[in-house]
PDB file of N, CA and C in Angstrom:
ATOM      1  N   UNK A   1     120.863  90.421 114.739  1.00  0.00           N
ATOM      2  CA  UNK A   1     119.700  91.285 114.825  1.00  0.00           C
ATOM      3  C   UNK A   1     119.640  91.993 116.171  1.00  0.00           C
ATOM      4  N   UNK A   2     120.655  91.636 116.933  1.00  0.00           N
ATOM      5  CA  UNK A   2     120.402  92.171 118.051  1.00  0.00           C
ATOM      6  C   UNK A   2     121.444  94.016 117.485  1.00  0.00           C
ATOM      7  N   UNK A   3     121.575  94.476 117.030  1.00  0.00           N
ATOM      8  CA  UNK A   3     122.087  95.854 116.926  1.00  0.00           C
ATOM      9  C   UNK A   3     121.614  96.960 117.277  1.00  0.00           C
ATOM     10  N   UNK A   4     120.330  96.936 117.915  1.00  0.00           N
ATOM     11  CA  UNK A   4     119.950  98.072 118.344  1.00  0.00           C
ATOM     12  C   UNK A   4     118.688  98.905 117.273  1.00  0.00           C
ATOM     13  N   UNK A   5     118.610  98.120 116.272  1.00  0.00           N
ATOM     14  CA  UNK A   5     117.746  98.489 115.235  1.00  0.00           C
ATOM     15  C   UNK A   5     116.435  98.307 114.805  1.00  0.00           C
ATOM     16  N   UNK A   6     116.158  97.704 115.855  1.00  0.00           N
ATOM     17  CA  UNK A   6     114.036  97.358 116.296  1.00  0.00           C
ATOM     18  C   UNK A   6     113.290  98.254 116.072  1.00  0.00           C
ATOM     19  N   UNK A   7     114.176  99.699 116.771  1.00  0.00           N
ATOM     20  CA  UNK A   7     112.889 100.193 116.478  1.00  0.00           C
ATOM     21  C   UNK A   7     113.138 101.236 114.961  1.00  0.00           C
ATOM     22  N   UNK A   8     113.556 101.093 114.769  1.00  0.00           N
ATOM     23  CA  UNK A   8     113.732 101.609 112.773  1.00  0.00           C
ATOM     24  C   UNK A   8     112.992 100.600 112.038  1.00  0.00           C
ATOM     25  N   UNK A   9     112.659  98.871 112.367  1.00  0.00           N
ATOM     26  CA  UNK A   9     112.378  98.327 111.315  1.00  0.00           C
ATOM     27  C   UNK A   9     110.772  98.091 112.042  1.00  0.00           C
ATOM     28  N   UNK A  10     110.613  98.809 113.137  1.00  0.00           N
ATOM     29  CA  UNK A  10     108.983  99.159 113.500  1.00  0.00           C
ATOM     30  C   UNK A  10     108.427 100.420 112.609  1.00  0.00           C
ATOM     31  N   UNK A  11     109.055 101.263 112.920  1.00  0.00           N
ATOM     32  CA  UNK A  11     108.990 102.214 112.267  1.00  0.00           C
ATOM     33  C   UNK A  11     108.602 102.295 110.298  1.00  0.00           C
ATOM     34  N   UNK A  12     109.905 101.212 110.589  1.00  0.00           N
ATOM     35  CA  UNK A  12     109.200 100.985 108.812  1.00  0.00           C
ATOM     36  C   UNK A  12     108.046 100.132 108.530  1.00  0.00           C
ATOM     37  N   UNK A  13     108.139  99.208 109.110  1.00  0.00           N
ATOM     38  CA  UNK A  13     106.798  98.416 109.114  1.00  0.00           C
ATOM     39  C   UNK A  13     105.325  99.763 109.276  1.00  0.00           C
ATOM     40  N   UNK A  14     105.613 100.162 110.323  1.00  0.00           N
ATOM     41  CA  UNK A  14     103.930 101.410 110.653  1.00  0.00           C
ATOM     42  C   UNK A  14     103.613 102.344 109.237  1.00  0.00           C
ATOM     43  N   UNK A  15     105.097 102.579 108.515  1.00  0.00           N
ATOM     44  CA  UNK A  15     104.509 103.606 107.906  1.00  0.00           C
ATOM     45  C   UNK A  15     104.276 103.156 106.317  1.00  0.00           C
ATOM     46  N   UNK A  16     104.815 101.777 106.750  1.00  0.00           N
ATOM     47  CA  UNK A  16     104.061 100.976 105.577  1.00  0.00           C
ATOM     48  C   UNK A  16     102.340 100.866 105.312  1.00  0.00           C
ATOM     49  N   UNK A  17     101.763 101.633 106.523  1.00  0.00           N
ATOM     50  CA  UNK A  17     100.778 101.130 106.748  1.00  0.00           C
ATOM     51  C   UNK A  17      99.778 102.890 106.375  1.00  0.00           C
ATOM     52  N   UNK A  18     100.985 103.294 105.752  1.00  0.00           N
ATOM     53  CA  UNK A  18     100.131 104.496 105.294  1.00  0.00           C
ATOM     54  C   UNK A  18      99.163 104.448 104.359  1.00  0.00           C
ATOM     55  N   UNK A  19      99.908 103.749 103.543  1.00  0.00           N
ATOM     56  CA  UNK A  19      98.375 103.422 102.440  1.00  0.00           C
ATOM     57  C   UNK A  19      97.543 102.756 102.678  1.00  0.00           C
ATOM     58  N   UNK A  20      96.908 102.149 104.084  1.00  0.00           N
ATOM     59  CA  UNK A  20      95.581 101.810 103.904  1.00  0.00           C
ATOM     60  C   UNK A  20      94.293 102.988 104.051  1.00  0.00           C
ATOM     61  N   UNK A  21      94.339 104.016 104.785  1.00  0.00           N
ATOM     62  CA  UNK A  21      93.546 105.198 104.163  1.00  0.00           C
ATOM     63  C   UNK A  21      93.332 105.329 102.833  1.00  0.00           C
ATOM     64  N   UNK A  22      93.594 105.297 101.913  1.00  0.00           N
ATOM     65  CA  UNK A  22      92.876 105.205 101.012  1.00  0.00           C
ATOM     66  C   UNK A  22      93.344 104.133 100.071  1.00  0.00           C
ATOM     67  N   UNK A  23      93.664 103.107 100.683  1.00  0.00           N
ATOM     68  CA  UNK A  23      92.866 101.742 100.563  1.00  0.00           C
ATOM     69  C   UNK A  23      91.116 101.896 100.334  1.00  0.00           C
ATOM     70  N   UNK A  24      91.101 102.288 101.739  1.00  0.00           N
ATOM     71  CA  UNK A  24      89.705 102.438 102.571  1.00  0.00           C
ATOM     72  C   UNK A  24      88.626 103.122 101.649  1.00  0.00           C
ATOM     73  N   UNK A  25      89.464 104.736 101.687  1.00  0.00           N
ATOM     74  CA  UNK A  25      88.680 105.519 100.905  1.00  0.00           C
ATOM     75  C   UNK A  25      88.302 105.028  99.374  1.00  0.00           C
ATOM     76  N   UNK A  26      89.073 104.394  98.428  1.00  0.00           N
ATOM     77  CA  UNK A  26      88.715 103.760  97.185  1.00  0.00           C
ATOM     78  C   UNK A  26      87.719 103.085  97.375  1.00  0.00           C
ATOM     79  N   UNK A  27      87.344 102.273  98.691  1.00  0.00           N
ATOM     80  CA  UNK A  27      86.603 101.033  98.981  1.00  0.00           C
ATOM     81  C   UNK A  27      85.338 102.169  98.898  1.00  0.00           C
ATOM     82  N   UNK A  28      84.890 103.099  99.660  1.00  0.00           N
ATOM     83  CA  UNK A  28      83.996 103.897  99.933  1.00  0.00           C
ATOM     84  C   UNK A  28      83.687 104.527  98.580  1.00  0.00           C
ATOM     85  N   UNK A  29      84.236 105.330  97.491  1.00  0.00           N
ATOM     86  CA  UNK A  29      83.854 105.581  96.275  1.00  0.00           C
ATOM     87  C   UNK A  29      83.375 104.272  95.684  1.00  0.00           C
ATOM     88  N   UNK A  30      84.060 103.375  95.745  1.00  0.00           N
ATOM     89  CA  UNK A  30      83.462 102.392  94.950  1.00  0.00           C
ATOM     90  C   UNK A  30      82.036 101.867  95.230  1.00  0.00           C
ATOM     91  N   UNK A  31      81.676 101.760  96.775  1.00  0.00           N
ATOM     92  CA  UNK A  31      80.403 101.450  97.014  1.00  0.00           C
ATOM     93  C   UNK A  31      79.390 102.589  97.065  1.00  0.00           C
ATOM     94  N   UNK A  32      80.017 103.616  97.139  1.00  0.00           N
ATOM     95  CA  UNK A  32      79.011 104.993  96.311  1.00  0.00           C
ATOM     96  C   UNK A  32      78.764 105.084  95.169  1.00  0.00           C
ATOM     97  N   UNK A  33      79.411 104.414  94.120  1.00  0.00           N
ATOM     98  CA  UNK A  33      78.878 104.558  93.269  1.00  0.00           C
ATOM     99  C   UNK A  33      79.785 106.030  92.134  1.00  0.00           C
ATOM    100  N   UNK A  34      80.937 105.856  92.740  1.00  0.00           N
ATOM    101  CA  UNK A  34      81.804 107.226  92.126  1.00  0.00           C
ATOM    102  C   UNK A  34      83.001 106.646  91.405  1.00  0.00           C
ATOM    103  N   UNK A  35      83.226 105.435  90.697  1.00  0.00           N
ATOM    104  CA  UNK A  35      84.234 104.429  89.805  1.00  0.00           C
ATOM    105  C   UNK A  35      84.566 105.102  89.066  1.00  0.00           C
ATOM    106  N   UNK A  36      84.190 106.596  88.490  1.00  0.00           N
ATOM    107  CA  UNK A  36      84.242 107.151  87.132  1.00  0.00           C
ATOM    108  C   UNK A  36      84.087 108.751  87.530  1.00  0.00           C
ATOM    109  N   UNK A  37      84.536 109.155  88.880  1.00  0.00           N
ATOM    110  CA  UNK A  37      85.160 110.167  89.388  1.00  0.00           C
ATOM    111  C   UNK A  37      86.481 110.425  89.797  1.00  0.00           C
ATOM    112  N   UNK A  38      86.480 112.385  89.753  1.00  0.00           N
ATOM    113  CA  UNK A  38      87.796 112.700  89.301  1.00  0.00           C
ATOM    114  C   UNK A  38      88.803 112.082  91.121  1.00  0.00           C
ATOM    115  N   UNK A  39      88.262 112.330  91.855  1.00  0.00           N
ATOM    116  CA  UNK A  39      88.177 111.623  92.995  1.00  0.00           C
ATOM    117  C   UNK A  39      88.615 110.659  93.027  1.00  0.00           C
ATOM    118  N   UNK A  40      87.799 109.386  92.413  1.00  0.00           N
ATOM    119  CA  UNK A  40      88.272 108.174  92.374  1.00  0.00           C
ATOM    120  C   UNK A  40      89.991 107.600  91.760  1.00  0.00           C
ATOM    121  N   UNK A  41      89.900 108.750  90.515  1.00  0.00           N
ATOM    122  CA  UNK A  41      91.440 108.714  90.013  1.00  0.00           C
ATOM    123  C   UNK A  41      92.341 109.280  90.826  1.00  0.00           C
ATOM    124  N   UNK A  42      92.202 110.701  90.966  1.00  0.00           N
ATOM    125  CA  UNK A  42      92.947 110.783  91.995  1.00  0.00           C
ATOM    126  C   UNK A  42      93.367 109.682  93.205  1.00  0.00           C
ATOM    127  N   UNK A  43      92.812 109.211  93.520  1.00  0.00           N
ATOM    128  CA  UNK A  43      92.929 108.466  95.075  1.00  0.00           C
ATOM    129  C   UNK A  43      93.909 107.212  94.314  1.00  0.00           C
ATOM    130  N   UNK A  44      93.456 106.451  93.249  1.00  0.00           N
ATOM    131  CA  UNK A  44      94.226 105.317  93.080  1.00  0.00           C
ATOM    132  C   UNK A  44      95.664 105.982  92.599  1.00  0.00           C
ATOM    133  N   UNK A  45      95.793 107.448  91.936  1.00  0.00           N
ATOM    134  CA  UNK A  45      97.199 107.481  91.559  1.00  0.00           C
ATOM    135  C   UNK A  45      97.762 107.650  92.631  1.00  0.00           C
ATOM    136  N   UNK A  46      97.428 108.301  93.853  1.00  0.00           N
ATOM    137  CA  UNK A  46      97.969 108.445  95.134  1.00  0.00           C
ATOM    138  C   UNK A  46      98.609 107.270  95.952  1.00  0.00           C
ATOM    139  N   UNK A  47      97.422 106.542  95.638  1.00  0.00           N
ATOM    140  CA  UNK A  47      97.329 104.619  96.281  1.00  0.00           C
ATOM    141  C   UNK A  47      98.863 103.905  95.506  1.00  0.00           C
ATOM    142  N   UNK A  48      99.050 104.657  94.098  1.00  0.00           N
ATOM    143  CA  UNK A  48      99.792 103.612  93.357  1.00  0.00           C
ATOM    144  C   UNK A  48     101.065 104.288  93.660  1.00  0.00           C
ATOM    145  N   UNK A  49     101.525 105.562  94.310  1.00  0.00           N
ATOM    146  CA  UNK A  49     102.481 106.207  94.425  1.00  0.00           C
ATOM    147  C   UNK A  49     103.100 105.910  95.728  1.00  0.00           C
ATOM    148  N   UNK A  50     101.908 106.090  97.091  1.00  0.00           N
ATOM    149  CA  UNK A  50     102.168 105.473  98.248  1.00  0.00           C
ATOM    150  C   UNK A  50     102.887 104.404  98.010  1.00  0.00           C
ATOM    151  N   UNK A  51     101.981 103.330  97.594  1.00  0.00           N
ATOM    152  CA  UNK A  51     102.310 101.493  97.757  1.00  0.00           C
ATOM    153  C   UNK A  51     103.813 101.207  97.094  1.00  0.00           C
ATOM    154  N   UNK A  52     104.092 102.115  96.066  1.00  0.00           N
ATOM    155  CA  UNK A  52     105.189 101.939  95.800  1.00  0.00           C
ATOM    156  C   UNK A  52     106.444 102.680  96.584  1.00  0.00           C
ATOM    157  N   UNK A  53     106.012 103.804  97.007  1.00  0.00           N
ATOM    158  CA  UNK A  53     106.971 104.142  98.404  1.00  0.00           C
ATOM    159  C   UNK A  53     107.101 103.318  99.531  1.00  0.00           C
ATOM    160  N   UNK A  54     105.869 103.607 100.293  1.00  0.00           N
ATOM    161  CA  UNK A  54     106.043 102.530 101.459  1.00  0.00           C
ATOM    162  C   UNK A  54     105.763 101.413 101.400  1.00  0.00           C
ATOM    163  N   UNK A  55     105.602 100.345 100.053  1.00  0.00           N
ATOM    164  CA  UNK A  55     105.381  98.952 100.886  1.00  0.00           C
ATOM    165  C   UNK A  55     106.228  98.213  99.789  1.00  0.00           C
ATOM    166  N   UNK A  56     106.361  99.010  98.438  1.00  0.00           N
ATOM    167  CA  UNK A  56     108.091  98.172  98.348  1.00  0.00           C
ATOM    168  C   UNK A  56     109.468  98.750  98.252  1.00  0.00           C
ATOM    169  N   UNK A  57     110.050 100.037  97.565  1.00  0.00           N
ATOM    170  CA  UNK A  57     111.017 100.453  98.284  1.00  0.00           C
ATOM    171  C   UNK A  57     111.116 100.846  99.180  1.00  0.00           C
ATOM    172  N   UNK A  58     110.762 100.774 100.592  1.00  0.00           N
ATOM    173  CA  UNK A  58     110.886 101.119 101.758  1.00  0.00           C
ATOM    174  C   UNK A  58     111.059  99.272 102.389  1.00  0.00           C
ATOM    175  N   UNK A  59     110.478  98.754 101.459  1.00  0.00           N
ATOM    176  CA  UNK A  59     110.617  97.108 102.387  1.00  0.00           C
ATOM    177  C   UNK A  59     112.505  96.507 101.668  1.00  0.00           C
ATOM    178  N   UNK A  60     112.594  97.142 100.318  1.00  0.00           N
ATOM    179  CA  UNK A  60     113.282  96.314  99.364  1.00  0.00           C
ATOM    180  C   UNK A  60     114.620  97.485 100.520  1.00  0.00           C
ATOM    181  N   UNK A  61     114.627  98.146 101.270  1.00  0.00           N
ATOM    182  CA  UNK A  61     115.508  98.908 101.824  1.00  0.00           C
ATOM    183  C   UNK A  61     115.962  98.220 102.979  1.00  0.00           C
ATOM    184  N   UNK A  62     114.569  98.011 103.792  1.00  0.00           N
ATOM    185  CA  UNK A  62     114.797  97.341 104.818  1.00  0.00           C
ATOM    186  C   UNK A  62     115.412  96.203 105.190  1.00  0.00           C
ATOM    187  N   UNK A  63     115.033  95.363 103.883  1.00  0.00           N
ATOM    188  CA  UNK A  63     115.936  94.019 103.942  1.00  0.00           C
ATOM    189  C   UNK A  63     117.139  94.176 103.561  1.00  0.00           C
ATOM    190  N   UNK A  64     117.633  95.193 102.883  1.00  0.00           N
ATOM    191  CA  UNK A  64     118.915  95.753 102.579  1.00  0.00           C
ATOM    192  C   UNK A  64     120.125  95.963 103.707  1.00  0.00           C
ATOM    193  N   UNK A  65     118.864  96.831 104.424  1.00  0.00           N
ATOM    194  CA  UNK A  65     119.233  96.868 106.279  1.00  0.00           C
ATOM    195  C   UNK A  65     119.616  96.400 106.704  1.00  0.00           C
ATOM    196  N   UNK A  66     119.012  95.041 106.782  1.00  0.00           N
ATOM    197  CA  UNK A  66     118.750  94.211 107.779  1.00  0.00           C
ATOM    198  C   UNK A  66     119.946  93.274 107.120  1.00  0.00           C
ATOM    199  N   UNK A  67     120.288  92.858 105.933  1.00  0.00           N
ATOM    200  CA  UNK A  67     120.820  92.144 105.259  1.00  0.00           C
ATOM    201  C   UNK A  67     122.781  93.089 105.839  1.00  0.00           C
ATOM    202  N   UNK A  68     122.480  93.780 105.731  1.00  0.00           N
ATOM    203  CA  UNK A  68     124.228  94.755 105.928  1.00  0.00           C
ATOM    204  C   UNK A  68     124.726  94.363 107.244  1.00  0.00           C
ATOM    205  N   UNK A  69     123.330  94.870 108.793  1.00  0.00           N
ATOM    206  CA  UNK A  69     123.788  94.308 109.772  1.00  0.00           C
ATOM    207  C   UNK A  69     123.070  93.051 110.655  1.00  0.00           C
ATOM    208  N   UNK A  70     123.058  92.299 109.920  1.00  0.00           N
ATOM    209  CA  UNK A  70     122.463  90.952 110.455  1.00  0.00           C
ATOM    210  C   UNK A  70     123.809  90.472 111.221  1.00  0.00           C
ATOM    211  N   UNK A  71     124.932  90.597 110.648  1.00  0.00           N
ATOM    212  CA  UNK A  71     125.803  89.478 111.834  1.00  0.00           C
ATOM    213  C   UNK A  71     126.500  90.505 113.276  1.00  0.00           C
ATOM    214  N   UNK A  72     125.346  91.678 113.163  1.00  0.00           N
ATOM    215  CA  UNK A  72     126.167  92.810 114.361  1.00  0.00           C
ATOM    216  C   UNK A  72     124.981  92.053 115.458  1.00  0.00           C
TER     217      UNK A  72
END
């Protein structure tokens, strides 16, 4: 792990962290009272498109990564 590659698997970690904005924002329609706005759909297909970009093929990559040069 020492290869020089810290800061790529920071990098992936942060932008894993894109989808909590509307995490957030779902949280906020929901306590408004908007469960059954066009809004609200929108945001979760966004949520379900993110999460599947950045928090599992972007992780299922990383360990891929990490797995290729672990003995450098």
């Amino acid at each position: 792990m020492l290869s020089g590659e810290g800061q790529l698997y920071t990098y992936m970690v942060l932008i894993s962290e894109t989808t909590t904005p509307g995490v957030n924002l779902r949280w906020y329609l929901d306590v408004a009272g908007m469960k059954r706005s066009k809004a609200y759909l929108i945001n979760g297909v966004v949520i379900f498109i993110g999460w599947l970009v950045a928090r599992i093929l972007l992780f299922v990559y990383m360990f891929y990564h990490a797995y290729l040069h672990f003995d450098q």
